[in-house]
Protein backbone atom coordinates (compact mmCIF):
# COMPACT_ATOMS: atom_id res chain seq x y z
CA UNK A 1 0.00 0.00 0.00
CA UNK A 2 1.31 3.37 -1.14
CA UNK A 3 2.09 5.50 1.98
CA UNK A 4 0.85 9.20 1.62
CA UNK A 5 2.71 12.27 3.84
CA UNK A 6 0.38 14.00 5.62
CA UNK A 7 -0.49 17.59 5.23
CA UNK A 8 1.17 18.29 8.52
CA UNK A 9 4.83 16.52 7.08
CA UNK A 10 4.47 17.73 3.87
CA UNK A 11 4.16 21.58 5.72
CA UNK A 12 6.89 20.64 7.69
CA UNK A 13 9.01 19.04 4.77
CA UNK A 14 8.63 22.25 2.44
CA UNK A 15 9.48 24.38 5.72
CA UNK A 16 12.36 22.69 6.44
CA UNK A 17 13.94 22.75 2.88
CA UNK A 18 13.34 26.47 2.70
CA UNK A 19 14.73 27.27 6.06
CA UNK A 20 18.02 25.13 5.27
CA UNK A 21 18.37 26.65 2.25
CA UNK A 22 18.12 30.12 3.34
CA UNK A 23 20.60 29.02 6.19
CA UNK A 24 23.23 27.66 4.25
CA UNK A 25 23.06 30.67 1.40
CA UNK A 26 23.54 33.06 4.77
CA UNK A 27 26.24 30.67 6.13
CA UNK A 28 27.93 30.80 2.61
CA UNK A 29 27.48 34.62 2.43
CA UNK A 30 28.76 35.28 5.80
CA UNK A 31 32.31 32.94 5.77
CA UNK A 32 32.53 34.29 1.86
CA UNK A 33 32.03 38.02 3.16
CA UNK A 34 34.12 37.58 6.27
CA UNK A 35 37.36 35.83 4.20
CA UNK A 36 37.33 38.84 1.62
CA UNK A 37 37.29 41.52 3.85
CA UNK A 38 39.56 40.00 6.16
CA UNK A 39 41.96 39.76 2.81
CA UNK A 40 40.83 42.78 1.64
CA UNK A 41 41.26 45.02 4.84
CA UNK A 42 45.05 43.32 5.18
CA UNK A 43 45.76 44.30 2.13
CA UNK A 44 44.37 47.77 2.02
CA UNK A 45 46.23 48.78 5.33
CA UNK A 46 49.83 47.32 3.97
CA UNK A 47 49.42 49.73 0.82
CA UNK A 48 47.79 52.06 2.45
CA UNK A 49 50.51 52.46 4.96
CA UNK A 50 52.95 52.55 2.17
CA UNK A 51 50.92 55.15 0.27
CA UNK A 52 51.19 57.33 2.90
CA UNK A 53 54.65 56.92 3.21
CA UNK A 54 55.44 57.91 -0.23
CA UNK A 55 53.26 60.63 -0.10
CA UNK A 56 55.14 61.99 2.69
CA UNK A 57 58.28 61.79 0.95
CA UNK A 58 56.85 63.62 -2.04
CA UNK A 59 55.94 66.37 0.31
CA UNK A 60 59.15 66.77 2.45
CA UNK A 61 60.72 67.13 -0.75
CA UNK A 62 58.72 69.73 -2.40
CA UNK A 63 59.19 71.77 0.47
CA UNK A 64 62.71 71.61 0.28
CA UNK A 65 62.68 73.99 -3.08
CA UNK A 66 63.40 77.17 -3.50
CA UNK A 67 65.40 77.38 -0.09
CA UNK A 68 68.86 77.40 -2.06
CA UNK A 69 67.72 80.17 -4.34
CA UNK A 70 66.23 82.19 -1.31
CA UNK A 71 69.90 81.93 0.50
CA UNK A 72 71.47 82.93 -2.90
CA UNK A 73 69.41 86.24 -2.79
CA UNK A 74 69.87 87.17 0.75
CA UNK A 75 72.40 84.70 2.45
CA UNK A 76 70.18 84.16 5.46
CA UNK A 77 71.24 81.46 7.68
CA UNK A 78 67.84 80.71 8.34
CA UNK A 79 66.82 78.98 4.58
CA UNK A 80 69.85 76.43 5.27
CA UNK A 81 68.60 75.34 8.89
CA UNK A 82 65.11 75.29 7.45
CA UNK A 83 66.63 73.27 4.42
CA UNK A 84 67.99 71.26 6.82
CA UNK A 85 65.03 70.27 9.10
CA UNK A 86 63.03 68.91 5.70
CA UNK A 87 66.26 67.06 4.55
CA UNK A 88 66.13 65.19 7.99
CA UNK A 89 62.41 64.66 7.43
CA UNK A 90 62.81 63.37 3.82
CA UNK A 91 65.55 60.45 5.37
CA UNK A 92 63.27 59.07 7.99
CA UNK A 93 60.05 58.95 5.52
CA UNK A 94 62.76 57.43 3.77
CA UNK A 95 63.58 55.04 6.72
CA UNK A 96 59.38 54.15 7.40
CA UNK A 97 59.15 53.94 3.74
CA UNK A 98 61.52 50.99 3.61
CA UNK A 99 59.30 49.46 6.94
CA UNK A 100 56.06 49.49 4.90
CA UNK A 101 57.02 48.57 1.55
CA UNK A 102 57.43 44.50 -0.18
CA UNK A 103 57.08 45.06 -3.56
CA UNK A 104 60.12 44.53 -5.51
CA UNK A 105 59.65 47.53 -8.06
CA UNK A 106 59.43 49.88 -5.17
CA UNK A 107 61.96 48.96 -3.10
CA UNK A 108 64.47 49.22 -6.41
CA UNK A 109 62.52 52.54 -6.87
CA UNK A 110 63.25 53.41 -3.82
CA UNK A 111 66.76 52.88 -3.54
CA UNK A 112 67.66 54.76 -6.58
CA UNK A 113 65.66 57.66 -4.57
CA UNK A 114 67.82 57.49 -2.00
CA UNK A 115 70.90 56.62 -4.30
CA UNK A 116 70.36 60.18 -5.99
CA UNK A 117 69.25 61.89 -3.08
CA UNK A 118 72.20 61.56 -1.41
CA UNK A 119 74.11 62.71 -4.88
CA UNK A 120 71.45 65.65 -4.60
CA UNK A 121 72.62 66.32 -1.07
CA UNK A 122 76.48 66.60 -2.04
CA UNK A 123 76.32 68.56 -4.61
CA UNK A 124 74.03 71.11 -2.63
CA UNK A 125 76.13 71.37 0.00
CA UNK A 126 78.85 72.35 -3.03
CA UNK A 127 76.80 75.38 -3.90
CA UNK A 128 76.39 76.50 -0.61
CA UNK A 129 80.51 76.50 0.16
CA UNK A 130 80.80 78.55 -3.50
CA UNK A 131 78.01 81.00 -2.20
CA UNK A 132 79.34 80.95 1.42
CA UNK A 133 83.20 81.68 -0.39
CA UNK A 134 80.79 84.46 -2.81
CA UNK A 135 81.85 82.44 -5.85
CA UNK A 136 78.75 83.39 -7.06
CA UNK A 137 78.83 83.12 -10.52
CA UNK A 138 79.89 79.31 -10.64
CA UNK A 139 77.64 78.72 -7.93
CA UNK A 140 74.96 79.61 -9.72
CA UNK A 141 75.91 77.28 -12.67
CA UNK A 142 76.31 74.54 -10.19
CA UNK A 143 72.65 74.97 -8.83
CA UNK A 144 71.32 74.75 -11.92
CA UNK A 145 72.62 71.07 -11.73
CA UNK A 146 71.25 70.32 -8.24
CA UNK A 147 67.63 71.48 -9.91
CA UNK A 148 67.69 69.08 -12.70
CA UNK A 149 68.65 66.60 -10.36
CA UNK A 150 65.83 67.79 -7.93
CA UNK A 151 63.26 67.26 -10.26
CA UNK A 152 64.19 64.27 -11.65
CA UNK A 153 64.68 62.55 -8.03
CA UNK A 154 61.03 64.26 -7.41
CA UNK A 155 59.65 62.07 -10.79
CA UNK A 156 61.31 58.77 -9.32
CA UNK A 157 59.05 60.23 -6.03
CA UNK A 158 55.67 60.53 -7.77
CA UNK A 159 56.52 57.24 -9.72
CA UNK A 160 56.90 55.70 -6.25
CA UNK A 161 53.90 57.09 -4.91
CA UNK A 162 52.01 55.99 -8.39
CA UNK A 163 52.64 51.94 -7.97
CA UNK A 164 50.82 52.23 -4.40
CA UNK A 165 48.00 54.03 -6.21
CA UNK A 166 47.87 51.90 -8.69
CA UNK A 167 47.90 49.34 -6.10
CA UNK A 168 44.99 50.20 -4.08
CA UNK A 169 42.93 50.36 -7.11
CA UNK A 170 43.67 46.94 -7.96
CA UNK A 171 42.90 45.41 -4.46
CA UNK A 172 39.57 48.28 -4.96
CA UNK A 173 38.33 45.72 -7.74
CA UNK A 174 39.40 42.92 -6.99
CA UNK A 175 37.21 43.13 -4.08
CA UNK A 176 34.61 44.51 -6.09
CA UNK A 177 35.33 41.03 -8.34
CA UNK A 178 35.22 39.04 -4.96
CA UNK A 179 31.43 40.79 -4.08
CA UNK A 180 30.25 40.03 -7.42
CA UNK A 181 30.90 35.83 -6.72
CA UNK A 182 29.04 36.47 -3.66
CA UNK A 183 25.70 38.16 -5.23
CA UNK A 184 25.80 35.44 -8.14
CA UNK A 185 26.00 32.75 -5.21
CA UNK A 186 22.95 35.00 -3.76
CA UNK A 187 21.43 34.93 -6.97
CA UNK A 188 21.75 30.86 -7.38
CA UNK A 189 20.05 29.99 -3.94
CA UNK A 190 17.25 32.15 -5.44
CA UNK A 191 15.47 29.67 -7.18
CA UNK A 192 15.81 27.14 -5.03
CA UNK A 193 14.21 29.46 -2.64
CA UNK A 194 11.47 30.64 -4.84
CA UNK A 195 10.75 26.51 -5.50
CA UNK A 196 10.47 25.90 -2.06
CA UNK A 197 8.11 29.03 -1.41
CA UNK A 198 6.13 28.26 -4.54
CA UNK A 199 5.10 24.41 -3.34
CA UNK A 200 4.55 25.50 -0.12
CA UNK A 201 2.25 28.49 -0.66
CA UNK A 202 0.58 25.66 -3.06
CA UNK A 203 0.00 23.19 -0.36
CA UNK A 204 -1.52 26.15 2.23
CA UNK A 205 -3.26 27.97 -0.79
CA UNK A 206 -5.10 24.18 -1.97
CA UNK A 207 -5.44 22.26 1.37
CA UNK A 208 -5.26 25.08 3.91
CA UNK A 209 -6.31 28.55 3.16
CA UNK A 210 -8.71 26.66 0.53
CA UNK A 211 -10.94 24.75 3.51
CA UNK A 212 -10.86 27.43 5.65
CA UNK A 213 -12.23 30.32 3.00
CA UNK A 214 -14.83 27.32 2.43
CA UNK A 215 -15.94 27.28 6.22
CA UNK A 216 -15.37 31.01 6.41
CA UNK A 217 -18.24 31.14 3.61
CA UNK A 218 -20.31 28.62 5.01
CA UNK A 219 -19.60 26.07 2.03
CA UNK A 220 -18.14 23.43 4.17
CA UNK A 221 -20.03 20.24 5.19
CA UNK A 222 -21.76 20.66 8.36
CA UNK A 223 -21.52 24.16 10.61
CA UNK A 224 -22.05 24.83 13.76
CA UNK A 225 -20.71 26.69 17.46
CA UNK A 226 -18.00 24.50 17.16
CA UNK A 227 -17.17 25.16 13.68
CA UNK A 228 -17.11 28.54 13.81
CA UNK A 229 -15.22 28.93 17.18
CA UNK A 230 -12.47 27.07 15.58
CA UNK A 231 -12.52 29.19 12.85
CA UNK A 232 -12.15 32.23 14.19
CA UNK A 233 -9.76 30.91 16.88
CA UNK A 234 -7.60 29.97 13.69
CA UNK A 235 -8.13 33.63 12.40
CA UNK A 236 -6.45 34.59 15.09
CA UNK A 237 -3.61 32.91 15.23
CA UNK A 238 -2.95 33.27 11.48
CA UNK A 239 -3.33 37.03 12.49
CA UNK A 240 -0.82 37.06 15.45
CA UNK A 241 1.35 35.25 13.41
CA UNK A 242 1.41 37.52 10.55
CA UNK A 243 1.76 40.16 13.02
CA UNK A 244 4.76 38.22 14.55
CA UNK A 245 6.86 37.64 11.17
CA UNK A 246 5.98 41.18 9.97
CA UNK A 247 7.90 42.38 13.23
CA UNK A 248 10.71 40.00 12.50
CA UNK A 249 11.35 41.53 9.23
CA UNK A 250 11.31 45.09 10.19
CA UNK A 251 13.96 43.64 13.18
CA UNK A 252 16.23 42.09 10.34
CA UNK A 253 16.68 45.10 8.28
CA UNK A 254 17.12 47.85 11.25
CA UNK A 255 20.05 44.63 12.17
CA UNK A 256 21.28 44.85 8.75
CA UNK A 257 21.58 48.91 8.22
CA UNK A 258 23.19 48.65 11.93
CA UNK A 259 25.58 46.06 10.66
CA UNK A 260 26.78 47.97 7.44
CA UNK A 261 26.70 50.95 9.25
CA UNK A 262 29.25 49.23 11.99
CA UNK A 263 31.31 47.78 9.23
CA UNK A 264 31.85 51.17 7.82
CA UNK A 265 32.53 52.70 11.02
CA UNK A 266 35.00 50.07 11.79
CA UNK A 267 36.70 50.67 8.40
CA UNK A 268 37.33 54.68 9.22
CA UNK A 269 38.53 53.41 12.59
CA UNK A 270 41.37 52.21 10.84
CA UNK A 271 41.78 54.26 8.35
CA UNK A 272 41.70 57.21 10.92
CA UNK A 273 44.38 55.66 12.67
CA UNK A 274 46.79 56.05 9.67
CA UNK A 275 45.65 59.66 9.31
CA UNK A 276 46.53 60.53 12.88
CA UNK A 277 49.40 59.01 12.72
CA UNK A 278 50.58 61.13 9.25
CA UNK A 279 49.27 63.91 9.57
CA UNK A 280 49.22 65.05 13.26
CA UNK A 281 53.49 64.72 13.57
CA UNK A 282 54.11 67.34 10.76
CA UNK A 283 51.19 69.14 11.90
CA UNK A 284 52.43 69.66 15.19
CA UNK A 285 55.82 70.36 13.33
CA UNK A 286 54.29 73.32 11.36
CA UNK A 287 52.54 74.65 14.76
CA UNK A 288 55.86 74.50 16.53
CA UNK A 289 57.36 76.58 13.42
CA UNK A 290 54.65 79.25 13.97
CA UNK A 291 55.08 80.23 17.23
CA UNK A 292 58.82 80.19 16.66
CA UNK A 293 58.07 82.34 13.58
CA UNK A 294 55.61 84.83 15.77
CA UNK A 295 58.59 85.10 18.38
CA UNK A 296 61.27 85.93 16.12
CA UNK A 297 59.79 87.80 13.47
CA UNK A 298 58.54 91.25 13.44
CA UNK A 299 55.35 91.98 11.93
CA UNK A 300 53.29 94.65 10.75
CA UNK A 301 49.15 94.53 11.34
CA UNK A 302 48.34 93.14 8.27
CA UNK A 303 51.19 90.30 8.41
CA UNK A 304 50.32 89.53 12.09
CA UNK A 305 46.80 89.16 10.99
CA UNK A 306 47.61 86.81 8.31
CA UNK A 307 49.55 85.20 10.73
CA UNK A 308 46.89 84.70 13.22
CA UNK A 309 44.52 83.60 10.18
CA UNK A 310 47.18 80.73 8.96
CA UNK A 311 47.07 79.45 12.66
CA UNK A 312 43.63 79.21 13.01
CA UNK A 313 43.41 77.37 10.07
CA UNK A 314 45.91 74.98 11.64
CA UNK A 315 43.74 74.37 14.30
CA UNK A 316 41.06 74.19 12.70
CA UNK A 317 42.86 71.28 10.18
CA UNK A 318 43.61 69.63 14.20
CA UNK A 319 39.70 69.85 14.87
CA UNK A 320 38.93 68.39 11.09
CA UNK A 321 41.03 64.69 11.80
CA UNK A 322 39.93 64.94 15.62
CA UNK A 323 36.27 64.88 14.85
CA UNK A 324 37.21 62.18 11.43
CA UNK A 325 38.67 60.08 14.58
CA UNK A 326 35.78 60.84 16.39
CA UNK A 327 32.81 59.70 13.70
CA UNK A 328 32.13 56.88 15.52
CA UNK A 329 32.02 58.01 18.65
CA UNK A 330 30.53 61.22 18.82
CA UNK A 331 31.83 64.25 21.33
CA UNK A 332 29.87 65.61 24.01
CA UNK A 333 28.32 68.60 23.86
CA UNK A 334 29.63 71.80 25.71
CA UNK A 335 26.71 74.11 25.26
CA UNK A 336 26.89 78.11 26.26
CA UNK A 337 24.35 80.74 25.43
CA UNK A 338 25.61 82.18 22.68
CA UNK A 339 24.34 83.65 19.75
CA UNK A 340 24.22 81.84 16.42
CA UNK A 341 24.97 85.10 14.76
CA UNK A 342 28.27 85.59 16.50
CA UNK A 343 29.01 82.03 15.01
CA UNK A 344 28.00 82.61 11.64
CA UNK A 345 30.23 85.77 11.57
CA UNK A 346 33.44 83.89 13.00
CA UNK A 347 33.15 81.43 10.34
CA UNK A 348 32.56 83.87 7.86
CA UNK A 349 35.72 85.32 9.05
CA UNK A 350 37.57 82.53 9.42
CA UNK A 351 37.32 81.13 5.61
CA UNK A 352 37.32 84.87 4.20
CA UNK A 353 40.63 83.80 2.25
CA UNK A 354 39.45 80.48 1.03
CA UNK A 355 36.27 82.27 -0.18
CA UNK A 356 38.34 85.27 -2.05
CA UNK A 357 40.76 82.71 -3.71
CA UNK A 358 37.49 80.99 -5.01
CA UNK A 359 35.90 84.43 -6.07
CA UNK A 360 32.74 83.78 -3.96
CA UNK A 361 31.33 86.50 -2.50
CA UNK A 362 29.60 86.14 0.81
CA UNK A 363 26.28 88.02 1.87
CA UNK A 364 24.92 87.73 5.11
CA UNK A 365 20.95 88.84 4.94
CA UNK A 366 19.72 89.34 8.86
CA UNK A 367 17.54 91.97 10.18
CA UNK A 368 18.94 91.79 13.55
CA UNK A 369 21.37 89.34 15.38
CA UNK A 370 19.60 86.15 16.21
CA UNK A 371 18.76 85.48 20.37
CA UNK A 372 21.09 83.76 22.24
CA UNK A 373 19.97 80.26 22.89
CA UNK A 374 21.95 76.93 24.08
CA UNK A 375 24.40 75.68 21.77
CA UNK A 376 28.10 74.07 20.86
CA UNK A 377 29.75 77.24 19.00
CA UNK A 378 32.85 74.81 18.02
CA UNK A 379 30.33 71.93 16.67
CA UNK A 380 27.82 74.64 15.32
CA UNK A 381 30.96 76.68 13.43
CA UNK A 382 32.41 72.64 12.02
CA UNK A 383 28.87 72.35 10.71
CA UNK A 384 28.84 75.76 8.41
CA UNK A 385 32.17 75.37 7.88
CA UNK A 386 31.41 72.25 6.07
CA UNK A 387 28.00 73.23 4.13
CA UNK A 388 30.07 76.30 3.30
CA UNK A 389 33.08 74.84 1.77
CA UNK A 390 30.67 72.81 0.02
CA UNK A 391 28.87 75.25 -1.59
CA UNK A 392 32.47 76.90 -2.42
CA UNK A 393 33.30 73.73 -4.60
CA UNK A 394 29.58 73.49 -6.34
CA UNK A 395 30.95 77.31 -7.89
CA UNK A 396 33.68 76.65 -9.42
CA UNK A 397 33.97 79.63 -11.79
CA UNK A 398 32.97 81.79 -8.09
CA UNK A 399 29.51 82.91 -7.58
CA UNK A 400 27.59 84.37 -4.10
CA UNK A 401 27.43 82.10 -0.84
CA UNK A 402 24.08 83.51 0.90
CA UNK A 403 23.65 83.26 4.69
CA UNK A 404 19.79 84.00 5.55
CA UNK A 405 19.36 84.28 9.34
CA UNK A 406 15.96 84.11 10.82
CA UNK A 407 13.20 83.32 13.58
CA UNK A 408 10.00 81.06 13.46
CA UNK A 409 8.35 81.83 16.39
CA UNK A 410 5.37 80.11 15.15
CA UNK A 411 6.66 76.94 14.19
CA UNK A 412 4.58 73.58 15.22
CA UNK A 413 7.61 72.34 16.62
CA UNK A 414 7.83 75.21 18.61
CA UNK A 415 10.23 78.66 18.28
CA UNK A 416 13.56 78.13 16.58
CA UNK A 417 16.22 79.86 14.61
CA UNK A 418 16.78 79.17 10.82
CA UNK A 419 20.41 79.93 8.82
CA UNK A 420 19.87 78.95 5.12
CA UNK A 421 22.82 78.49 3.26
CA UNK A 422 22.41 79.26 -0.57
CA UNK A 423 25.14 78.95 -3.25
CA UNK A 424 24.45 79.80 -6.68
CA UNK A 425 25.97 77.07 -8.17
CA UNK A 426 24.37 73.91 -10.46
CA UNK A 427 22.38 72.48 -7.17
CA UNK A 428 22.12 68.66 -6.07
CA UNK A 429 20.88 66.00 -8.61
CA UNK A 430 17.53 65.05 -7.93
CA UNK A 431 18.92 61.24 -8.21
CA UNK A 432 21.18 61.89 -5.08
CA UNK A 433 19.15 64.00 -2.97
CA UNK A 434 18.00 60.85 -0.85
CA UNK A 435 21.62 59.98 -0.35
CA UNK A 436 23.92 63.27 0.74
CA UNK A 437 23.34 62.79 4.08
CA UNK A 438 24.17 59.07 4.05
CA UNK A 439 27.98 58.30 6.06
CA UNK A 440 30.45 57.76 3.09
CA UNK A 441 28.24 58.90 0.09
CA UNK A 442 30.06 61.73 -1.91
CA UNK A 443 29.55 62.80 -5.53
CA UNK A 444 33.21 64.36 -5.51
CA UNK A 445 36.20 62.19 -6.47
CA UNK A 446 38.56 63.51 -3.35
CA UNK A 447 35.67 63.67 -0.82
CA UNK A 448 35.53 61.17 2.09
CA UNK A 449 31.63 61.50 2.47
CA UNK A 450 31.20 62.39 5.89
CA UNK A 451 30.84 65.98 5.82
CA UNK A 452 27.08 66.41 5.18
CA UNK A 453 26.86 63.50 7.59
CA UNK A 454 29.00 64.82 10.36
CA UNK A 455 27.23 68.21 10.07
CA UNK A 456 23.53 66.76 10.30
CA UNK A 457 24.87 65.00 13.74
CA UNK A 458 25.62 67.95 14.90
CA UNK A 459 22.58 69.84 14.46
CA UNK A 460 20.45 66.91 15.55
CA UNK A 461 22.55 66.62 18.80
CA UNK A 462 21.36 70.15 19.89
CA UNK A 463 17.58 68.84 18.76
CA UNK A 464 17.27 70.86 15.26
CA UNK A 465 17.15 70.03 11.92
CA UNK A 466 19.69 69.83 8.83
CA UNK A 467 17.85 69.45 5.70
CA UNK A 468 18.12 70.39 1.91
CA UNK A 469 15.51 72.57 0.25
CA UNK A 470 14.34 74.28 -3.02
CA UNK A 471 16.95 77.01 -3.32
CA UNK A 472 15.00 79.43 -5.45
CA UNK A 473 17.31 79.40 -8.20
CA UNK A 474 19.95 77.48 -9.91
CA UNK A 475 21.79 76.52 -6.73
CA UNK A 476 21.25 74.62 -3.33
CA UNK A 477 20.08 75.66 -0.27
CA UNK A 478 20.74 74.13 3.46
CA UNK A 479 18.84 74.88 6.05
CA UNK A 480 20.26 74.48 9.39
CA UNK A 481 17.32 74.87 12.22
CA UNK A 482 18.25 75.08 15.82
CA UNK A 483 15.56 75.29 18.69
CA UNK A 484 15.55 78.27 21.09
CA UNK A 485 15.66 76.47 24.02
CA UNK A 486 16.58 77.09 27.70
């Protein structure tokens, strides 16, 4: 006698196939995801450590021009110590470089660097003896060597720097390559999936949902209190179930945004690391040279001023990688009652040169200084500085940056303070507008992404709003929207 499965096995048959499939294509996705980026992120931080290396060495040696010539014109001492300092520089990048690298075509590269360097280095020191002995003349035909050579040991730099670039890229797509075996692997536990899900809705749709529609409609054979109370005790259930897995699936996507999100802040942890660790040691180098600089130099008003605009920048460069360091785990805090007018005009202030180099020209349209209300002034001043700069780049042939200050007393979600920022440059791509904000989205080559991100947790940490409206022209407009709160 042929044996039939019950509906109750078959159910649980067709359940159990589609569960272990989806189980094993998430097992498969998740040991395939975590070898690649393990490989990947290994990879990445070898060149990327290397990278910055050579970049460093491409730097110390730029700014080692033009010190010769400037002793030649006035025989200041201080060009040669200077000279010196980035010559000591340019040997220990040298000396890290050597650390970080394993490629065989750099370190040959890298040798004939320092091969010529040190060549560069003699003959230098020649033309300083002939213009220390004034032997000017064949000095000067001397140092016209040492700049060939300069610029040729300065190619062998940016070819160095060029084969970790090139580098990058490649482990770039062959990860890409690597992601792509993993979505057609998605792709081929599809149909098993949809198979699975097919019979099955088959099997409820004919010998479940079908009987119960039939009772539901009175169709069935026989009715009664029974009947009915088992009907609509099954109704019930089917509805707290639905409820259930509806719930379930809302869970497993806020899990999987949180878990790209924490992969992404895990990958600037490291990254920011390397940053730190390049660019904080030459820029407390160039701070060090400032205040030496401001001690020893004599300096009119409108030097000093410059002066005391260059440092600020510097610190503000320090408060740039502190907060990149920082994305992940936001800063307190450390509210005053200030006005947001006083801010607005300090970063106004503060990027005047950047905005005259870039012919933009700033207006600031206010009736009256905003009220004072509670508020971050460094975090507040990061996040203009940001939608600012941005709006510098979107005119690139220079244009007018608008600053619209105002109140809305009336507002539903009670009073606040608006600053609209307006550039009139080509505006944001209706295509992207749903993305700006997002951690690591950028539409510029060089940009990291996290500006309009970083800027929007700002304002939302004091409790206002960042968002992107209709500018009223050709341009974009950002409207930053504090509350005025106690």
């Amino acid at each position: 006698m042929k044996r039939v499965l019950s509906l109750r096995s078959r159910i649980f048959l067709l359940v159990a196939a589609l569960v272990a499939t989806n189980l094993a294509g998430a097992a498969i996705t998740l040991w395939y995801g975590r070898e690649t980026q393990a490989l990947f992120t290994h990879a990445l931080d070898s060149d990327t450590a290397a990278f910055m290396a050579a970049e460093e060495l491409v730097n110390e040696l730029v700014m080692q021009k033009g010190f010769l010539t400037y002793y030649f014109l006035d025989s200041d001492p201080n060009w040669l110590k200077l000279l010196d300092d980035h010559h000591r520089a340019f040997l220990e990048w040298i000396k890290r470089a050597r650390i970080s690298v394993q490629r065989r075509d750099a370190l040959d590269i890298l040798s004939e660097i320092e091969s010529r360097y040190l060549h560069l280095v003699f003959d230098r020191d020649q033309v300083v003896e002939r213009y220390r002995e004034d032997q000017r003349r064949q000095g000067a035909e001397q140092h016209k060597e040492v700049r060939r050579e300069f610029y040729a040991i300065l190619d062998l730099c940016t070819r160095y720097k060029q084969i970790f670039t090139e580098s990058i890229a490649l482990r770039r797509m062959d990860y890409q390559r690597r992601a792509g075996e993993l979505n057609a692997m998605a792709w081929a536990a599809i149909p098993g999936s949809i198979l699975f899900g097919f019979l099955l809705a088959l099997v409820l749709t004919r010998q479940v949902l079908g009987p119960i529609r039939r009772l539901a409609s009175g169709a069935g054979h026989g009715s009664g209190p029974i009947a009915g109370n088992e009907v609509q005790a099954l109704s019930q259930r089917m509805s707290g179930l639905l409820t259930d897995v509806e719930q379930v699936r809302s869970k497993l996507e806020q899990s999987r945004e949180h878990l790209q999100q924490s992969e992404k802040l895990a990958l600037v942890g490291k990254l920011a690391a390397g940053v730190a660790h390049s660019v904080r040691n030459p820029l407390t180098s160039v701070k060090m040279r400032l205040f030496s600089l401001e001690r020893g130099l004599s300096l009119n008003a409108v030097q000093r001023e410059d002066f005391e605009v260059v440092s600020e920048e510097i610190r503000h460069i320090d408060t740039i990688v502190r907060n990149f360091l920082e994305f992940a785990r936001p800063p307190k805090l450390k509210a005053v009652r200030m006005s947001p007018s006083e801010v607005v005009d300090h970063t106004v202030e503060l990027l005047r040169h950047r905005l005259e180099s870039s012919a933009v020209r700033v207006q600031v349209d206010r009736l009256r200084p905003l009220p004072a209300i509670a508020l971050d002034p460094e975090q507040i001043k990061e996040a203009l500085v940001n939608l600012m700069l941005n709006a510098c780049e979107a005119m690139s042939d220079g244009g007018v940056l608008s600053l619209c200050e105002s109140e809305d007393p009336a507002n539903a979600a009670g009073p606040r303070v608006s600053i609209r920022v307006t550039d009139s440059g080509l505006g944001v791509a209706e295509a992207v507008r749903e993305q700006i904000f997002e951690p690591f989205f950028s539409s510029k080559e060089e940009g990291s992404g996290l500006g309009l991100s970083i800027s929007r947790r700002i304002v939302e940490e004091h409790g206002g709003t960042l968002s992107l409206e209709a500018g009223g022209g050709s341009g974009a407009a950002f409207v930053i929207r504090l509350p005025m709160t106690e």
